[in-house]
N, C-alpha and C. Protein backbone atom coordinates (compact mmCIF):
# COMPACT_ATOMS: atom_id res chain seq x y z
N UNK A 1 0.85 -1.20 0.00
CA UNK A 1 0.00 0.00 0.00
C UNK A 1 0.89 1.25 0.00
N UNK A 2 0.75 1.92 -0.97
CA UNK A 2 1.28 3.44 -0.93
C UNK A 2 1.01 4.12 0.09
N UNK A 3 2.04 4.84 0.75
CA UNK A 3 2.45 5.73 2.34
C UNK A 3 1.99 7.05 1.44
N UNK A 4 0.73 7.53 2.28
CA UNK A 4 0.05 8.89 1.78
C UNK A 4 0.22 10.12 2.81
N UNK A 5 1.48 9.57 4.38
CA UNK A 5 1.55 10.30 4.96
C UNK A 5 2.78 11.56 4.53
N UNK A 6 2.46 12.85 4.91
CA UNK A 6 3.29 13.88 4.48
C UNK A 6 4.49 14.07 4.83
N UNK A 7 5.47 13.76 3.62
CA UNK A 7 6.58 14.83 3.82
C UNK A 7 7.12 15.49 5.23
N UNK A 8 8.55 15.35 5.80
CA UNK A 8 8.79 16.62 6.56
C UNK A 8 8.48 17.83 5.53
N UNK A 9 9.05 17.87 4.50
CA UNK A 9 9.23 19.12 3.45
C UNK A 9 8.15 19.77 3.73
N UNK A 10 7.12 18.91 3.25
CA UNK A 10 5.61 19.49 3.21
C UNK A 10 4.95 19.78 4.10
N UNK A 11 5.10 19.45 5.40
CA UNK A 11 5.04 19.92 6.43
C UNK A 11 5.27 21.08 6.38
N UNK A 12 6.62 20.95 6.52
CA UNK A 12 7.00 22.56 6.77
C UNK A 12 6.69 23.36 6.11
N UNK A 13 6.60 23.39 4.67
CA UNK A 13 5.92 24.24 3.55
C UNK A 13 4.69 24.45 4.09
N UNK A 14 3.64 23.38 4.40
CA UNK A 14 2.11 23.89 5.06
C UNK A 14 2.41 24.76 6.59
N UNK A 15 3.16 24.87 6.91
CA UNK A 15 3.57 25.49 8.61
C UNK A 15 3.95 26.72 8.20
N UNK A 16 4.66 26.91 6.91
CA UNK A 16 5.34 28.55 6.85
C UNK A 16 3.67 29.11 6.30
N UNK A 17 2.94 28.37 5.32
CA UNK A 17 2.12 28.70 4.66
C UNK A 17 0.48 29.27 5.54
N UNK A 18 0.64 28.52 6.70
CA UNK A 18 -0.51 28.65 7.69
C UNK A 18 -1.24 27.35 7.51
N UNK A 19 -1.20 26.83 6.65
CA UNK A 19 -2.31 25.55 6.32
C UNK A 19 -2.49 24.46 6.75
N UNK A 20 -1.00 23.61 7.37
CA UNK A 20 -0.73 22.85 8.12
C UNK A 20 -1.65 22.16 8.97
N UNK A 21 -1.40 20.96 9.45
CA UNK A 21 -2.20 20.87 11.13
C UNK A 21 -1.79 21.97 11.90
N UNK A 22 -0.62 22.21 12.24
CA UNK A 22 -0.16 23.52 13.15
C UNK A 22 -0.95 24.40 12.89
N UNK A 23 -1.23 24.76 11.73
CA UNK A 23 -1.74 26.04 11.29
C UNK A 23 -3.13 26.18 11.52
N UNK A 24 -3.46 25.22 11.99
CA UNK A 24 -4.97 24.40 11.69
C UNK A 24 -5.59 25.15 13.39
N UNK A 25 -4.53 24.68 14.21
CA UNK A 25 -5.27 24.16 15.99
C UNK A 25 -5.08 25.96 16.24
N UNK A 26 -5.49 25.69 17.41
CA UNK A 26 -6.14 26.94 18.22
C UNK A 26 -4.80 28.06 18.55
N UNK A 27 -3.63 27.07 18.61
CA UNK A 27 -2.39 27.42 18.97
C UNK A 27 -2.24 28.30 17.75
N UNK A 28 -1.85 27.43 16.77
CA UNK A 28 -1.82 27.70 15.17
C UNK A 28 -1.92 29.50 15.10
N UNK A 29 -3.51 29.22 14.98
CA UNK A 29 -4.61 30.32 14.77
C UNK A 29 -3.89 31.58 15.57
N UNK A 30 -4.04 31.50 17.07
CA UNK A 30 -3.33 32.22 17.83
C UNK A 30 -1.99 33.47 17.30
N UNK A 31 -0.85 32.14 16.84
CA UNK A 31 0.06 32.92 16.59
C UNK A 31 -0.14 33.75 15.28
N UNK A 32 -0.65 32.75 14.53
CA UNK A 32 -0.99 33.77 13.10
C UNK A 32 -1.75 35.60 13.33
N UNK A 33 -2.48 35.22 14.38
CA UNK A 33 -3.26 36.23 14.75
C UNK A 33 -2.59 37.39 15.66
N UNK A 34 -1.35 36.72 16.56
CA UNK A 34 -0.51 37.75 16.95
C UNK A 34 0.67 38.69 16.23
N UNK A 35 0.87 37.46 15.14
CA UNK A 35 2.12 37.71 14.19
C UNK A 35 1.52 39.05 13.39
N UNK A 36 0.12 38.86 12.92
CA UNK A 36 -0.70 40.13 12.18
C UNK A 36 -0.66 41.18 12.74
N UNK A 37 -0.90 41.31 14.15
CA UNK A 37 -0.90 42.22 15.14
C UNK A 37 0.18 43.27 15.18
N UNK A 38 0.93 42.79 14.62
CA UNK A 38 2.61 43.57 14.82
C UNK A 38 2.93 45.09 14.65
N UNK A 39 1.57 45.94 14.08
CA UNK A 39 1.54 47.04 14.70
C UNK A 39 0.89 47.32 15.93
N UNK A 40 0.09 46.68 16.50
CA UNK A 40 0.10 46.62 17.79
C UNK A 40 0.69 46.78 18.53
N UNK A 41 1.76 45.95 18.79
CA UNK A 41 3.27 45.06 19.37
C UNK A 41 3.80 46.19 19.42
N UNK A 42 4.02 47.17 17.97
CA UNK A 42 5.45 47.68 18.17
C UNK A 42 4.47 49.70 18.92
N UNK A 43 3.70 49.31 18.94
CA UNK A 43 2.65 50.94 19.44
C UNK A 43 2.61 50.45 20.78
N UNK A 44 2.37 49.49 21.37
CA UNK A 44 2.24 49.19 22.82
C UNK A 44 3.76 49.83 23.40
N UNK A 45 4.93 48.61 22.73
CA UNK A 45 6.28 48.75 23.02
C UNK A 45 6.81 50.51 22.82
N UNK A 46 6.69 51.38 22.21
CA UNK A 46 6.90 52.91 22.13
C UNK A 46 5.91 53.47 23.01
N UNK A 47 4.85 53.30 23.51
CA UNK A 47 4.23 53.93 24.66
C UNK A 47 4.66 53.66 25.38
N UNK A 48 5.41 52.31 26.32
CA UNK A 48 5.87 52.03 27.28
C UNK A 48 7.53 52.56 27.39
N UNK A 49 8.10 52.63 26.28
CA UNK A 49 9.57 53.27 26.43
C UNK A 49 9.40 54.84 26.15
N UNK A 50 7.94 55.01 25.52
CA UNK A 50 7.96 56.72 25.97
C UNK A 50 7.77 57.03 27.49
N UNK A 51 7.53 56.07 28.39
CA UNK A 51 7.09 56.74 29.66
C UNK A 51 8.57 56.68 30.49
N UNK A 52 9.11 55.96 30.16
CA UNK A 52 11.06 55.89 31.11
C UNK A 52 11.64 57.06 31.54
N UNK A 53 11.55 58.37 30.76
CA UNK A 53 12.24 59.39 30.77
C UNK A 53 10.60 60.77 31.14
N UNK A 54 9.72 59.90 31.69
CA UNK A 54 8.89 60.89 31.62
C UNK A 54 8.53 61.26 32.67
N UNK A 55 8.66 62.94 32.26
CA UNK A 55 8.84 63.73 34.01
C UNK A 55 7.13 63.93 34.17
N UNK A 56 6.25 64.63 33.44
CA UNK A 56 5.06 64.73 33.47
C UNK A 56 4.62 64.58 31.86
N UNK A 57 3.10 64.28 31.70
CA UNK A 57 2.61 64.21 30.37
C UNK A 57 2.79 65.20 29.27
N UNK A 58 3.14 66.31 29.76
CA UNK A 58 3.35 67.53 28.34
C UNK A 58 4.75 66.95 27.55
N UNK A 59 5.10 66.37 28.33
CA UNK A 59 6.70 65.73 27.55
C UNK A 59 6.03 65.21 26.46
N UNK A 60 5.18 64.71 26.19
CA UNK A 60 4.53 63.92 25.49
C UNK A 60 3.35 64.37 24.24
N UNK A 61 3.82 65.60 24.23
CA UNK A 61 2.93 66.59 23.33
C UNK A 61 3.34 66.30 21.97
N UNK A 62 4.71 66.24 22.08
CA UNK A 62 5.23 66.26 20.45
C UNK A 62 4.91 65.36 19.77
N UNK A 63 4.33 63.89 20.56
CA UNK A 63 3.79 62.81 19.92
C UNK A 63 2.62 63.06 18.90
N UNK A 64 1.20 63.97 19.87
CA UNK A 64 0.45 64.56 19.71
C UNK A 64 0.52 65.12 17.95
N UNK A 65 1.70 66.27 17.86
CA UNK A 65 1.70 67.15 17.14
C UNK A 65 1.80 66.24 16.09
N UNK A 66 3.32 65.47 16.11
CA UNK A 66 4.04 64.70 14.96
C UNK A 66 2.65 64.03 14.27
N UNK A 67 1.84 62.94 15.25
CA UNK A 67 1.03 62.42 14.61
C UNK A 67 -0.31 62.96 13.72
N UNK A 68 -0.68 64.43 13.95
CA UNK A 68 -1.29 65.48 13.08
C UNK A 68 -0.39 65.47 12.20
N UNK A 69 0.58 66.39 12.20
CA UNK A 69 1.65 66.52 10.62
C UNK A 69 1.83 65.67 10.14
N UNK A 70 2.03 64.13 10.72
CA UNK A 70 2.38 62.78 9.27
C UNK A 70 1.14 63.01 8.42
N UNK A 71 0.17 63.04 9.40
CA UNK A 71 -1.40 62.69 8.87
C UNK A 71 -1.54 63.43 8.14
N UNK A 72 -1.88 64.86 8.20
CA UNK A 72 -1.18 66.19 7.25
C UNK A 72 -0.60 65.57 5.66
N UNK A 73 0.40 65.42 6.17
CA UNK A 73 1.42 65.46 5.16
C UNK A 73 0.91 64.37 4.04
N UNK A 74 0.50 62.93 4.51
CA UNK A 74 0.31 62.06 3.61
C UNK A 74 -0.91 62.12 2.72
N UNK A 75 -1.89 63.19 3.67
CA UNK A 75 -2.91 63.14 3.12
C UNK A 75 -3.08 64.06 1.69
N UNK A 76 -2.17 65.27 1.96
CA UNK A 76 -1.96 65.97 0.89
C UNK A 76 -1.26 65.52 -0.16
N UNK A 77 -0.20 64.52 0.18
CA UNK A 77 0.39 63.56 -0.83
C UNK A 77 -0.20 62.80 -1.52
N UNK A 78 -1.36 62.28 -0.80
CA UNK A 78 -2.80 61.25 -1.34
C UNK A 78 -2.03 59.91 -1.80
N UNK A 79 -0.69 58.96 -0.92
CA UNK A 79 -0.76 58.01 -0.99
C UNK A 79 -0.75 57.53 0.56
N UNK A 80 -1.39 56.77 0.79
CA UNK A 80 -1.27 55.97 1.97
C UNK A 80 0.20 55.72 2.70
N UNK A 81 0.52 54.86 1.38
CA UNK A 81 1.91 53.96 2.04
C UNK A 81 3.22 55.10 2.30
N UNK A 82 2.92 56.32 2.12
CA UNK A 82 4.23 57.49 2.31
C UNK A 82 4.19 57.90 3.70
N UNK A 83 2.96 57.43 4.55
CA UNK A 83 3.30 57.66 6.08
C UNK A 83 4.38 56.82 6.42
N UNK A 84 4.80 55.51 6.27
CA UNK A 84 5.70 55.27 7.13
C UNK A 84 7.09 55.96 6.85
N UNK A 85 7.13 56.65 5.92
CA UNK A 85 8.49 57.12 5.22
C UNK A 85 8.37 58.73 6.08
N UNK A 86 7.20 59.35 6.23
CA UNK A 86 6.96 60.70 7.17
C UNK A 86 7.57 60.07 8.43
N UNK A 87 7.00 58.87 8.83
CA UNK A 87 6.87 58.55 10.53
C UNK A 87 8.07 58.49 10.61
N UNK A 88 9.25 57.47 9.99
CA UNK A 88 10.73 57.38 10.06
C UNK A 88 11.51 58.50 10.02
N UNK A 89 11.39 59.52 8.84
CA UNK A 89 11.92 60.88 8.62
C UNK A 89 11.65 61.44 10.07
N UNK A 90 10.29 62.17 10.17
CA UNK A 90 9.98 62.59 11.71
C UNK A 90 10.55 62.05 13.20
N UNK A 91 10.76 60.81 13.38
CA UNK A 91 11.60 60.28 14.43
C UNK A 91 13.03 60.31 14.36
N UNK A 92 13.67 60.51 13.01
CA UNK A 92 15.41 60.40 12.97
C UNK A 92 15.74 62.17 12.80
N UNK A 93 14.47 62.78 12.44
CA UNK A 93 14.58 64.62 12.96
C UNK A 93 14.56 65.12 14.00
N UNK A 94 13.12 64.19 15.06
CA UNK A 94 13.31 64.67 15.99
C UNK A 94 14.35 64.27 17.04
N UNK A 95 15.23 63.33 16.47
CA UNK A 95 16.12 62.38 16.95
C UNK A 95 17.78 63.05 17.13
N UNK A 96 18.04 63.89 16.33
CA UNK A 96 18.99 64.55 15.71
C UNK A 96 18.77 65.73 16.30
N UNK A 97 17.61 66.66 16.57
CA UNK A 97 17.30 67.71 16.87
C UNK A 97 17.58 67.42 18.76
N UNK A 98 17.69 66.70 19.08
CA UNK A 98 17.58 66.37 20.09
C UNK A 98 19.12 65.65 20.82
N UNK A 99 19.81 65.38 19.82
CA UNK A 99 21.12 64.91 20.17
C UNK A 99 22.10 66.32 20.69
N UNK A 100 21.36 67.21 19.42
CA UNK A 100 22.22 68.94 19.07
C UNK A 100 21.41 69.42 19.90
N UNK A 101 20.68 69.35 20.57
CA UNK A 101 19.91 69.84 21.68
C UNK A 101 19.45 71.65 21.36
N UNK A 102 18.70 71.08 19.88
CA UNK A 102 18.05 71.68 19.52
C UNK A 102 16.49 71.98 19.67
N UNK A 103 15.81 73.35 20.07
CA UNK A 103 14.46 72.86 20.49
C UNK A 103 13.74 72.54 19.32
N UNK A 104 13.08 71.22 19.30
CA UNK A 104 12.23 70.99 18.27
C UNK A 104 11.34 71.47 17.73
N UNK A 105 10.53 72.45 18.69
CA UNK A 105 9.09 72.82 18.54
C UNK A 105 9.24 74.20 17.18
N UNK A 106 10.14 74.79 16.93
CA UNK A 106 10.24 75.68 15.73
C UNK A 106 10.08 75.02 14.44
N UNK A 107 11.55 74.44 14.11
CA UNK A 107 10.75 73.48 12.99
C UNK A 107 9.09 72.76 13.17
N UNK A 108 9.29 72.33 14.08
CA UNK A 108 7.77 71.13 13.71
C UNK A 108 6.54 72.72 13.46
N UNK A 109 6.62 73.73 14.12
CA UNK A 109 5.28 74.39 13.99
C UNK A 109 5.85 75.32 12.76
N UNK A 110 7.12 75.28 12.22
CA UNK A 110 6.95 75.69 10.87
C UNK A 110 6.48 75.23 9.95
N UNK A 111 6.77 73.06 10.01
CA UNK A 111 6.52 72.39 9.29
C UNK A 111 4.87 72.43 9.19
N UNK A 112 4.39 72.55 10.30
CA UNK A 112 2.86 72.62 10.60
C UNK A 112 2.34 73.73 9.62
N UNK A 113 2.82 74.95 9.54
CA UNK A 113 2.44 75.95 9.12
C UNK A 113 2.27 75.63 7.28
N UNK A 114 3.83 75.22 6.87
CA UNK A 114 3.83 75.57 5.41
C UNK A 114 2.60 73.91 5.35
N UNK A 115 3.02 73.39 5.94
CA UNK A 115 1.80 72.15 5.31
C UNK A 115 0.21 72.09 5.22
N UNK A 116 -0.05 73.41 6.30
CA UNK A 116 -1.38 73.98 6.42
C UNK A 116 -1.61 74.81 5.26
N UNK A 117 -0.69 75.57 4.42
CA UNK A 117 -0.78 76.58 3.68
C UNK A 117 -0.58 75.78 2.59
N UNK A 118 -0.07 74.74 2.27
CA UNK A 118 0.11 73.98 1.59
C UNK A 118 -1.33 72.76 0.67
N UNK A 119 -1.89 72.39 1.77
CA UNK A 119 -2.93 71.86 2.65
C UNK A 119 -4.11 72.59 1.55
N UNK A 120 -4.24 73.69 1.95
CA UNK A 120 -5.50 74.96 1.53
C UNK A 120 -5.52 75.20 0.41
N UNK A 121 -3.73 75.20 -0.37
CA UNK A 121 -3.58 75.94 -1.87
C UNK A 121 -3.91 74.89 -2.86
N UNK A 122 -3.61 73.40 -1.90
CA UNK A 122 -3.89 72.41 -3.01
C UNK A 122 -5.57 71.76 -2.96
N UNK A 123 -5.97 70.81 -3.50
CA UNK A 123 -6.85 70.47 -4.14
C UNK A 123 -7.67 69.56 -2.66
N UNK A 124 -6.67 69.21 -1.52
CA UNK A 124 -7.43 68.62 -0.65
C UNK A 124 -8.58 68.60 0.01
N UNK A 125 -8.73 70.23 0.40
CA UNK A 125 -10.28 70.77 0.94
C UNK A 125 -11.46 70.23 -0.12
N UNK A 126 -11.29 69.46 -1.37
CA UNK A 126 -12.23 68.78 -2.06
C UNK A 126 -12.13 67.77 -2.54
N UNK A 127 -11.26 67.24 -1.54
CA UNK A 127 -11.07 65.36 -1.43
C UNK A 127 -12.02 64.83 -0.31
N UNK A 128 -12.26 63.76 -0.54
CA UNK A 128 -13.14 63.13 0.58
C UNK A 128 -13.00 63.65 1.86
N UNK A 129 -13.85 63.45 2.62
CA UNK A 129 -13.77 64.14 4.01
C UNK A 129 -12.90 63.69 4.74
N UNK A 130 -12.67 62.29 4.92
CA UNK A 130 -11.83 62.16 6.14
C UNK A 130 -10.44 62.88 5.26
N UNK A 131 -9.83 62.73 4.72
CA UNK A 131 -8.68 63.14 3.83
C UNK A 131 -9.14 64.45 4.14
N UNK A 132 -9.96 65.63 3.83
CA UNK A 132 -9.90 66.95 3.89
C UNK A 132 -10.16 66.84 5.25
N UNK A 133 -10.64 66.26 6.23
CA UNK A 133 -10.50 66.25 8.03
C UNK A 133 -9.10 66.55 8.48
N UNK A 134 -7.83 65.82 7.64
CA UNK A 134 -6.88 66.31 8.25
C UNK A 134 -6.01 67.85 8.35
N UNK A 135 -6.89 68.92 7.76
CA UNK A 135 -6.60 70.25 8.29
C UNK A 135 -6.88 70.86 9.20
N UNK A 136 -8.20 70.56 9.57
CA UNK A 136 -8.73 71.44 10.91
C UNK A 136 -8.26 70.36 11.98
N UNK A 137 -7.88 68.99 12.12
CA UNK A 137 -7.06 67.76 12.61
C UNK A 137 -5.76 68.40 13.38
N UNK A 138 -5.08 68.90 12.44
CA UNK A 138 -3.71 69.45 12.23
C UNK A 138 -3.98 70.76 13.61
N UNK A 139 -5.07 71.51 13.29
CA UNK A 139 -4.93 72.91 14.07
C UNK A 139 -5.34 72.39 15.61
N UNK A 140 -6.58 71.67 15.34
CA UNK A 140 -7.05 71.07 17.18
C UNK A 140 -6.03 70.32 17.50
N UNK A 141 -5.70 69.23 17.20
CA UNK A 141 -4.52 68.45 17.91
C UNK A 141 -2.98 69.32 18.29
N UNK A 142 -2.36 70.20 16.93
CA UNK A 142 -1.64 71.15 17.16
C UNK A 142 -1.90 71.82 18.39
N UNK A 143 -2.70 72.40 18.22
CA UNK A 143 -3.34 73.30 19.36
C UNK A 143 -3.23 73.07 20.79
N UNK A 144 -3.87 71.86 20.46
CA UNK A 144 -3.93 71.13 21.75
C UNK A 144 -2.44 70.92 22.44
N UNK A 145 -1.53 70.18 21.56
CA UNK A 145 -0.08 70.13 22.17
C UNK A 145 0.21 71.39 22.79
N UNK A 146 0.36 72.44 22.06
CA UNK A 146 0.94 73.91 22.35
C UNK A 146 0.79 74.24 22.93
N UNK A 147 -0.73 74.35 23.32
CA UNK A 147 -1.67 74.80 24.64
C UNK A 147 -1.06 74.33 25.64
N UNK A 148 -0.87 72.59 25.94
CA UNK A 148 -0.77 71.94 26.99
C UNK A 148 0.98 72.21 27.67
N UNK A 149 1.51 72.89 26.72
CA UNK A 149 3.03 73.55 27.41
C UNK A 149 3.01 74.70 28.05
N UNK A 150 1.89 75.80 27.48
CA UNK A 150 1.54 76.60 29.16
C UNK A 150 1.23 76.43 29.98
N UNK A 151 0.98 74.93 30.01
CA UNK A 151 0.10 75.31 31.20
C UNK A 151 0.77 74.23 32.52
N UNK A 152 0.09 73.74 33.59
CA UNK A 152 0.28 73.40 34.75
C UNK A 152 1.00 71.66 34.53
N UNK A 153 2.15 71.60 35.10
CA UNK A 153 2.16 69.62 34.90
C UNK A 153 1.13 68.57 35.06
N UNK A 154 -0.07 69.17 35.64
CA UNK A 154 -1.17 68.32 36.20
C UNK A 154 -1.97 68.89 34.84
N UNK A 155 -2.05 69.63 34.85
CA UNK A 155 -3.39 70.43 33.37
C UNK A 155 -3.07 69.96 32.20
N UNK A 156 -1.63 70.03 32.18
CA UNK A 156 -0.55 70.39 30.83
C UNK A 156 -0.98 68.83 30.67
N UNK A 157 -0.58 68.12 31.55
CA UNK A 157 -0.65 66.35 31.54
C UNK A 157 -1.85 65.85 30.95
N UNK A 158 -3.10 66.24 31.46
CA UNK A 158 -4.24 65.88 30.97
C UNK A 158 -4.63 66.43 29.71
N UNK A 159 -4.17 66.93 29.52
CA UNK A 159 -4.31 68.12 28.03
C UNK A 159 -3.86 67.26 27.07
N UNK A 160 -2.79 66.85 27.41
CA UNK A 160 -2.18 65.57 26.28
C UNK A 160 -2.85 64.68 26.55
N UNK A 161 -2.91 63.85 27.33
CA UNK A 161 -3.38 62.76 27.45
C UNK A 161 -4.84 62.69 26.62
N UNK A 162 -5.55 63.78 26.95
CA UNK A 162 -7.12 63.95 26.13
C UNK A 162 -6.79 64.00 24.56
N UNK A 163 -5.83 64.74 24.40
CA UNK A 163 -5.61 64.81 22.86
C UNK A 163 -5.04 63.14 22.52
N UNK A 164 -4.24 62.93 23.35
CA UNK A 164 -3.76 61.45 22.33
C UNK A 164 -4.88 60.19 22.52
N UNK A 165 -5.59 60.70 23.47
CA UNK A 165 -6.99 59.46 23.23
C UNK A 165 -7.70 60.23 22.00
N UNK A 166 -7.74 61.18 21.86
CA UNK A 166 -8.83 61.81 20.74
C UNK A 166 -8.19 61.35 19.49
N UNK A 167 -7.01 61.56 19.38
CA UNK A 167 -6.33 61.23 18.04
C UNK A 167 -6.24 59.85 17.96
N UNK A 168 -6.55 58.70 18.95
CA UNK A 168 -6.00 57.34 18.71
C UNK A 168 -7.83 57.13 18.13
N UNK A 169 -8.90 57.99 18.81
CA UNK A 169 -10.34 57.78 17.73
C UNK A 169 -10.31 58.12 16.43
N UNK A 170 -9.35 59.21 16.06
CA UNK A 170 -9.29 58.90 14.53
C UNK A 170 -8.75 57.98 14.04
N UNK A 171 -7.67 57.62 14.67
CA UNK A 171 -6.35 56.39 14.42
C UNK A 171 -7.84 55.36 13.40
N UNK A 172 -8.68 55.31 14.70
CA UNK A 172 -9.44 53.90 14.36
C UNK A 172 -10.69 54.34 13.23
N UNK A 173 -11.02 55.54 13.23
CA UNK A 173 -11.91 55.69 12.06
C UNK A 173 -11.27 55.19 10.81
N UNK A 174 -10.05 56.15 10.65
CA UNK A 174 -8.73 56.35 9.49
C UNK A 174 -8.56 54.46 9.10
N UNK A 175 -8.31 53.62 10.03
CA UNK A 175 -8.28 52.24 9.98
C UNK A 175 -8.84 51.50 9.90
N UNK A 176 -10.61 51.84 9.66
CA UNK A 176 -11.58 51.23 9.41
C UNK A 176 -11.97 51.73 8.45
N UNK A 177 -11.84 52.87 7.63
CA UNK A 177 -12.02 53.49 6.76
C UNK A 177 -10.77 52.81 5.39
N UNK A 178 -9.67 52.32 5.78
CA UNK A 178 -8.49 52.36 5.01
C UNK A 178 -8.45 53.40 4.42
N UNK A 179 -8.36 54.55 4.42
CA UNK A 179 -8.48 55.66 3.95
C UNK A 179 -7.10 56.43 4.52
N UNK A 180 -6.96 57.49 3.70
CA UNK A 180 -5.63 58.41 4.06
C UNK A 180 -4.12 57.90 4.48
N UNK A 181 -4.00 56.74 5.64
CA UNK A 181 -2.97 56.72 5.95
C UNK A 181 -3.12 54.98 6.00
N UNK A 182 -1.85 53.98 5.38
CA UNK A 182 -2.00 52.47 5.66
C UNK A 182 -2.61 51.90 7.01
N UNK A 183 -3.06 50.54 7.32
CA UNK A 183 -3.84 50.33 7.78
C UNK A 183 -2.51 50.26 8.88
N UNK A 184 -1.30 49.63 8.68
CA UNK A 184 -0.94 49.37 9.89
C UNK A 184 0.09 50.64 10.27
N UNK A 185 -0.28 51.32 9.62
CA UNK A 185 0.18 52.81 10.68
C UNK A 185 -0.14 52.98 11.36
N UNK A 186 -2.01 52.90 10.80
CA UNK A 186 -3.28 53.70 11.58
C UNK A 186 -3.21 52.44 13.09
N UNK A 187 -3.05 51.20 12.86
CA UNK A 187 -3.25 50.41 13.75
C UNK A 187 -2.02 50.81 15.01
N UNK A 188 -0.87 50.97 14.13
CA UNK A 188 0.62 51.48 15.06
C UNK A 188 -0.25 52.77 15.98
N UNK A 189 -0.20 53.84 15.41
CA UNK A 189 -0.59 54.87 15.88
C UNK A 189 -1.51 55.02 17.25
N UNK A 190 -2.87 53.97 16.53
CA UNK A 190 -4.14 53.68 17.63
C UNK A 190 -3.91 53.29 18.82
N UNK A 191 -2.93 52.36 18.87
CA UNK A 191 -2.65 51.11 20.43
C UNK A 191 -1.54 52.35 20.81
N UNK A 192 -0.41 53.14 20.08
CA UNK A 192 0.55 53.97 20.88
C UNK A 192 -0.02 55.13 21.24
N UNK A 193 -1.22 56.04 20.83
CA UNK A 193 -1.29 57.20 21.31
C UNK A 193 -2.75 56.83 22.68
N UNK A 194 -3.45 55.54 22.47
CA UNK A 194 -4.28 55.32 23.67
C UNK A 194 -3.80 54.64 24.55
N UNK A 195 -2.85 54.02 24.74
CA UNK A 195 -2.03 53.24 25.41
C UNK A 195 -1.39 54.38 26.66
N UNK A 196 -0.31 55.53 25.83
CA UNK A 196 0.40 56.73 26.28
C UNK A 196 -0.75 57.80 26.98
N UNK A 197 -2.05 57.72 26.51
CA UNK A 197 -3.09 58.59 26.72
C UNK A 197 -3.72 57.98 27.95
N UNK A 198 -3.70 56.72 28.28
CA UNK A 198 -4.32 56.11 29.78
C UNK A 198 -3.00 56.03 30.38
N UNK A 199 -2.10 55.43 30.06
CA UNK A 199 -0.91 55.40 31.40
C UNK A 199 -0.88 57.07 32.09
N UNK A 200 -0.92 58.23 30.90
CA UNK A 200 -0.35 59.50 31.74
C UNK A 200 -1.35 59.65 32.57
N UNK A 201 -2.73 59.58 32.02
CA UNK A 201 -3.61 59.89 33.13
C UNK A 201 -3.45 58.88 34.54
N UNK A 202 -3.28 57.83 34.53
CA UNK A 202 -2.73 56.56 35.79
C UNK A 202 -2.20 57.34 36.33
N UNK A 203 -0.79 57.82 35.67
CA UNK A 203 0.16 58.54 36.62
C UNK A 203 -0.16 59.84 37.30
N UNK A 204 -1.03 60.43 36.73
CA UNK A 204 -1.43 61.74 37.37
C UNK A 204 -2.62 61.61 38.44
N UNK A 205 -3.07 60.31 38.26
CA UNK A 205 -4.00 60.03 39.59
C UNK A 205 -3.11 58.61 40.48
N UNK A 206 -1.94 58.61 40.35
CA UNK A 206 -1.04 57.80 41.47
C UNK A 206 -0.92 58.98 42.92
């Protein structure tokens, strides 16, 4: 009688593939389902290493801002997949600006500015809404950061914190929408700015 049992090879080919028995059981399923997750993973992991160095929540404004201007920026670009190329640029600027112990907040609210003016001259204000949402996006969330540096470490704190839960509800419109920015930006973005948006408030009621 011909042996109809499988292959190691094929095994393993059905295991990389998902299809497998492995791929099959609950375990299987599981990992496939965490492995997808991986903007999750890496938005959880940056909220938690944003809080190490954190004296009160306004530290945490620029998150705020940055994530208006990518949004900004890509939307006026009108491709999706050019946020992660904003998000990388924006972290190795503000990265650099910060080595030279340079204050960041000039550039970024210049960048804010010409991209708002930018924003208006071009054709976006008559692109779909969520896509034309990200201008007046840009000024409340902006706003909101800026605001929350006058003011009190306890005020200033909650000020952010309200803005980065507000922005992690667009995160999830924007990501259920697939619209404006890739899905696993919007997913990165969602779990790091509500994640950062409940721990500060924790800490300000410790």
């Amino acid at each position: 009688m011909t042996d109809i049992s499988p292959t190691p090879a094929t095994l393993f080919a059905e295991q990389a593939a998902g299809t497998g028995r492995a791929g099959r059981s609950p375990a299987g399923r599981a990992l496939r389902f965490a492995a997808r997750r991986w903007p999750a993973w890496c938005g959880l992991a940056m909220a938690v290493l944003s809080l190490l160095d954190l004296e009160d929540g306004r530290g945490q404004a620029v998150i705020v801002f940055l994530a208006a201007l990518i949004y900004l920026g890509t939307a006026i670009v009108g491709k999706p997949g050019v946020v992660w190329i904003l998000f990388g640029a924006s972290v190795v600027a503000i990265t650099v600006l910060r080595v030279f112990q340079v204050d960041p907040w000039v550039p970024l609210i210049g960048g804010a500015v010409a991209l708002l003016v930018l924003g208006l001259v071009s054709d976006l204000p008559r692109q779909p809404r969520l896509a034309a949402a990200q201008l007046p996006a840009m000024v409340v969330f902006g706003g909101a950061a800026l605001t929350a540096l006058s003011l009190s470490p306890a005020l200033g704190s909650y000020l952010v914190a309200a803005a980065l839960i507000g922005h992690a509800t667009l995160d999830t419109i924007v990501w259920r929408a697939d619209k404006v920015v890739i899905r696993s930006l919007a997913e990165f973005c969602a779990v790091l700015d509500l994640t950062l948006g409940l721990l500060i408030i924790a800490l300000q009621l410790i």
